[in-house]
N, C-alpha and C. Protein backbone atom coordinates (compact mmCIF):
# COMPACT_ATOMS: atom_id res chain seq x y z
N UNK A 1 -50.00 -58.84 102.45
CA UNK A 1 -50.68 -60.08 102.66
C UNK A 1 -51.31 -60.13 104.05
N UNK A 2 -50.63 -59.57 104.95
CA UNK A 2 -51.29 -59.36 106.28
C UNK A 2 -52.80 -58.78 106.20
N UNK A 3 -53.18 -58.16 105.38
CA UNK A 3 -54.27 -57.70 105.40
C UNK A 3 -55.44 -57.94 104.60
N UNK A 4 -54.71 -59.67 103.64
CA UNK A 4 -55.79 -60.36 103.65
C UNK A 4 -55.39 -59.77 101.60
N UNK A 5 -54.48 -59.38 101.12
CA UNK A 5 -54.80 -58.99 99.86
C UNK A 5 -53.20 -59.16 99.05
N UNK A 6 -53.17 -59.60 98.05
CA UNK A 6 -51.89 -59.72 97.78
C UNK A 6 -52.30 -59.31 96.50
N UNK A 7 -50.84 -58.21 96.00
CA UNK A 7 -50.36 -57.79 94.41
C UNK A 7 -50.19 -58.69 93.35
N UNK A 8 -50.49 -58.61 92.02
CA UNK A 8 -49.92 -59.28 91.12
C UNK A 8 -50.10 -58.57 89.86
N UNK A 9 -49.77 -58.95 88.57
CA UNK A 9 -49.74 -58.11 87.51
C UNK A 9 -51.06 -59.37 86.70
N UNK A 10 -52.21 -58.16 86.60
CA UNK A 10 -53.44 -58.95 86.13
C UNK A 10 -53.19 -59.20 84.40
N UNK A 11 -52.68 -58.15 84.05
CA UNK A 11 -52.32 -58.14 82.65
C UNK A 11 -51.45 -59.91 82.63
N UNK A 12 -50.71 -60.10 83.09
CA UNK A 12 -50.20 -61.86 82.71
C UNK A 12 -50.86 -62.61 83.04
N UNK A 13 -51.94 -62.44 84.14
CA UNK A 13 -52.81 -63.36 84.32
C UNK A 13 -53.65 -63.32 83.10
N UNK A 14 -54.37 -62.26 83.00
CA UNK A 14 -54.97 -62.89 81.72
C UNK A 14 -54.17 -63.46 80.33
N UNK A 15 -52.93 -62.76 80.06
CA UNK A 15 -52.70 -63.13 79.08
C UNK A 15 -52.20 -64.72 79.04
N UNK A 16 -51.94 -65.04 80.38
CA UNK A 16 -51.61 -66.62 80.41
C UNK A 16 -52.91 -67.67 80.54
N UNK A 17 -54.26 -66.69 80.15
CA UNK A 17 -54.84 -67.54 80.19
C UNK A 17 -55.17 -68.18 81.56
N UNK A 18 -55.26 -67.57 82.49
CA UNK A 18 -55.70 -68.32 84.31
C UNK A 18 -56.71 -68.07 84.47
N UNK A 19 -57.30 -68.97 85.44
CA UNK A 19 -58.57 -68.77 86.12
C UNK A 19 -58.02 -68.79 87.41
N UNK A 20 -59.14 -68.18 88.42
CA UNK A 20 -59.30 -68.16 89.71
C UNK A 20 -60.66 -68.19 90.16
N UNK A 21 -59.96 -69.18 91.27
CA UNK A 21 -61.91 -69.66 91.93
C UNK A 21 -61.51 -69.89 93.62
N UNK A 22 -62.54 -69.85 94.08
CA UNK A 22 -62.18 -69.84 95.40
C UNK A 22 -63.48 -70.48 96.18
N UNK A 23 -63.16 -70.78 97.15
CA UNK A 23 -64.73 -71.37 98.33
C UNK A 23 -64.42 -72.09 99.77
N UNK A 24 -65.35 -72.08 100.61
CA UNK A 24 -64.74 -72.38 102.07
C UNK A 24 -65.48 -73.55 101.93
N UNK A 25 -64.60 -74.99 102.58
CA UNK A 25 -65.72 -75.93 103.05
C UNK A 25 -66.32 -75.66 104.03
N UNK A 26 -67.23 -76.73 104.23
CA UNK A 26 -69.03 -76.14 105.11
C UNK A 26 -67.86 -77.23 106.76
N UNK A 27 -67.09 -76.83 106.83
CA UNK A 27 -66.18 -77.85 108.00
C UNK A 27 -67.72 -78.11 109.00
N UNK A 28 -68.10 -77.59 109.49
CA UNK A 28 -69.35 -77.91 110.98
C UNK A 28 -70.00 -79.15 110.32
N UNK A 29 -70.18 -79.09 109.26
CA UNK A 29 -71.14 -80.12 108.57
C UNK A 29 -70.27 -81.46 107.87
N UNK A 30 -69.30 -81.57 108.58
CA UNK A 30 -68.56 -83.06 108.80
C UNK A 30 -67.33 -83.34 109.32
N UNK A 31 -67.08 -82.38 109.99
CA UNK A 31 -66.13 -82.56 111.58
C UNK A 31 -66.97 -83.90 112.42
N UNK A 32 -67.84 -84.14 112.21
CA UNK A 32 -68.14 -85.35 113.32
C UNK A 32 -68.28 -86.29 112.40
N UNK A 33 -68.66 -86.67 111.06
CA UNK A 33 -68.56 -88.08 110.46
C UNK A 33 -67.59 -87.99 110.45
N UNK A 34 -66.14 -87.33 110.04
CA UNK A 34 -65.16 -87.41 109.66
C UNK A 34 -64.23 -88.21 111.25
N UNK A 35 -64.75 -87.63 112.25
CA UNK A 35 -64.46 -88.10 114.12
C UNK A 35 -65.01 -89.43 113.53
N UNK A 36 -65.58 -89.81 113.37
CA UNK A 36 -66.47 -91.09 113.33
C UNK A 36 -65.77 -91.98 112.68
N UNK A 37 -65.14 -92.01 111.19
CA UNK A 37 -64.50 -92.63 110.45
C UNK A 37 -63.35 -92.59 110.93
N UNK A 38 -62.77 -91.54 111.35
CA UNK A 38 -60.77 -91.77 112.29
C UNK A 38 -61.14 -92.47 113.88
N UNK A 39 -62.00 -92.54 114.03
CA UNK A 39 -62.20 -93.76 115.30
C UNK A 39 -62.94 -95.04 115.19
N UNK A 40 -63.44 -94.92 113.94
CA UNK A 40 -63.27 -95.95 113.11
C UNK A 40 -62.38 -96.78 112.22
N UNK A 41 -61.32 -95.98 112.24
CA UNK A 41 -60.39 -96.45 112.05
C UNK A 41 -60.09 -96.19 110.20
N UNK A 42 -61.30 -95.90 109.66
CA UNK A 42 -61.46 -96.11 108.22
C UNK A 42 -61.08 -95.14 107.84
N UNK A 43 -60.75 -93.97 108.70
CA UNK A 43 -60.03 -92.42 107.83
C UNK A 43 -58.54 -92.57 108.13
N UNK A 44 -57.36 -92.33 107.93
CA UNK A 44 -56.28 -91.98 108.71
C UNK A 44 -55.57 -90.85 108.13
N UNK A 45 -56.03 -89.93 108.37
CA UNK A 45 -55.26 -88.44 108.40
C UNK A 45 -53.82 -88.05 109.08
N UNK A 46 -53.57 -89.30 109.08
CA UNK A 46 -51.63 -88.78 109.81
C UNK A 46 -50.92 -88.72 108.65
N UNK A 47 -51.17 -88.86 107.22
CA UNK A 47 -50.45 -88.88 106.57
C UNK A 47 -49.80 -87.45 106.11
N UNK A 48 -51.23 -86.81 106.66
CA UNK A 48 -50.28 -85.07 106.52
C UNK A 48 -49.49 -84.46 107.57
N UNK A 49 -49.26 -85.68 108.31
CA UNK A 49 -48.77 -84.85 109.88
C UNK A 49 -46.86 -84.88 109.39
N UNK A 50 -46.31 -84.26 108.92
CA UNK A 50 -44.85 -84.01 108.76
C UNK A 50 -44.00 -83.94 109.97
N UNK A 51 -44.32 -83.40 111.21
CA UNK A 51 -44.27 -83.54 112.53
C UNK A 51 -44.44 -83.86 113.88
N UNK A 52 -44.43 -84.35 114.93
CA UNK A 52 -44.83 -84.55 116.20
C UNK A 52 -43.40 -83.99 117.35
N UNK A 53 -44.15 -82.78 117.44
CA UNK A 53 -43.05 -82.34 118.69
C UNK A 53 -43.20 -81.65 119.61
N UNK A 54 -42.62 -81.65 121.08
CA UNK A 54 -42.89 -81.47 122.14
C UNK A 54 -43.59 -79.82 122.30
N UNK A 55 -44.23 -78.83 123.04
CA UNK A 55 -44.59 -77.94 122.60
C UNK A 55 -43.40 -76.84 123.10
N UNK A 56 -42.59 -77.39 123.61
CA UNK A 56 -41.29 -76.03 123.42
C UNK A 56 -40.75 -76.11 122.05
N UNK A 57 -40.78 -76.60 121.37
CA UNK A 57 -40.32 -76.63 120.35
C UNK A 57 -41.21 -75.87 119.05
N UNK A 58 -42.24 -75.36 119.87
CA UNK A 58 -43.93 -74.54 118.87
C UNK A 58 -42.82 -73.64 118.11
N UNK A 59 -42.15 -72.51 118.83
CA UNK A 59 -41.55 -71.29 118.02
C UNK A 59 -40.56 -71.37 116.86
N UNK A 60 -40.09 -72.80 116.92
CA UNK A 60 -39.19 -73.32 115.42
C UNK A 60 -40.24 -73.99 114.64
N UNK A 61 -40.98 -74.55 114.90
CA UNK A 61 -42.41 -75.11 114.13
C UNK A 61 -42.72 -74.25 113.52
N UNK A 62 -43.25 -72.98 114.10
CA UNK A 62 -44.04 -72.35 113.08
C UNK A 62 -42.87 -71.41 112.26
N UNK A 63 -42.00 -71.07 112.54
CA UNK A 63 -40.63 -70.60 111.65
C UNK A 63 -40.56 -71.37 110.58
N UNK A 64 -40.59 -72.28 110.73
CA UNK A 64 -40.48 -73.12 109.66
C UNK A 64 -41.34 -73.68 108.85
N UNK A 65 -42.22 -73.46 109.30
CA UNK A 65 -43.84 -73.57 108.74
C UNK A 65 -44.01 -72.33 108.29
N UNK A 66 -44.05 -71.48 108.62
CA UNK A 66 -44.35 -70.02 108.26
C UNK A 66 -43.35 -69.68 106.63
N UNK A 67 -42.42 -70.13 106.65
CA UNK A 67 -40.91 -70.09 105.83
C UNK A 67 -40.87 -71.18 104.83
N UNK A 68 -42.19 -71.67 104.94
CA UNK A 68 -42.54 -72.99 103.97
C UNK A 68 -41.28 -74.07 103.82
N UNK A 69 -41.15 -73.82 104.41
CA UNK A 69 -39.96 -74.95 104.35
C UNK A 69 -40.26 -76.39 103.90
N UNK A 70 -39.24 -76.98 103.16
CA UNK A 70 -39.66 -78.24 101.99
C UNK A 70 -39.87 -79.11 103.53
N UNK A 71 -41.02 -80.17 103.56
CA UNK A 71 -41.31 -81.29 104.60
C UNK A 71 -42.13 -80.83 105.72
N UNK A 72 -42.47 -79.44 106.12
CA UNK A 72 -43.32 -79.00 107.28
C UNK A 72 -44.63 -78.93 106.75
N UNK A 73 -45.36 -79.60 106.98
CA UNK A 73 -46.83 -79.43 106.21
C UNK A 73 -48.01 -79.09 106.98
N UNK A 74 -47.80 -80.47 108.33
CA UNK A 74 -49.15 -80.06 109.99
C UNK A 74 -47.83 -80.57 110.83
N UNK A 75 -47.95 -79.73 111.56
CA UNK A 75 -47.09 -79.92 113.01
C UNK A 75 -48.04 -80.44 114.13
N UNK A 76 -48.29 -81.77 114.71
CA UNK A 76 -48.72 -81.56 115.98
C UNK A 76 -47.95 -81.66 117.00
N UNK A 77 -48.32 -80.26 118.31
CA UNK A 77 -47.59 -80.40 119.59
C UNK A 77 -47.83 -80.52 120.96
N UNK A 78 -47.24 -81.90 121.39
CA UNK A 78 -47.55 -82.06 122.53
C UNK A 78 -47.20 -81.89 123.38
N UNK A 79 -48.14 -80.90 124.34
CA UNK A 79 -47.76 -80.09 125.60
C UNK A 79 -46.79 -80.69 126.75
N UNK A 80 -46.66 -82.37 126.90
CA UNK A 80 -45.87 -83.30 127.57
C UNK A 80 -45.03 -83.94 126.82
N UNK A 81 -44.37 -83.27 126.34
CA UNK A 81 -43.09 -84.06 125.46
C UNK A 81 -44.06 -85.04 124.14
């Protein structure tokens, strides 16, 4: 997976009947309405924030983020407690 490619047995994929689709959002092209509406108050995106913790605490964050752990979803960390 490190290298961007992961194994699976294609034979059950098809036979189960899956699709796969994939695509990047265009992010440059609404990173600033999106600024606009959360200082507007009309977006509020904290609902994915599962965390707020000091930034010594980064190297168990991402352990545990990394380890998917049930409740770690966005960590934000702040460099001053």
């Amino acid at each position: 997976m490190k290298r961007g490619q992961i194994a699976f047995d294609i034979g059950n994929f098809f036979f189960k009947g899956l699709r796969m689709g994939s695509g990047q959002a265009n992010v440059k092209a609404y990173n600033r309405e999106l600024r606009d509406l959360i200082h507007a108050e009309r977006a509020k995106p904290s609902f994915l924030v599962s965390h707020r913790l000091p930034l010594e605490k980064a190297p168990d964050a991402y352990k545990n983020f990394d380890e998917r752990r049930r409740g770690w979803t966005k960590v934000i960390l702040k460099p001053n407690g």
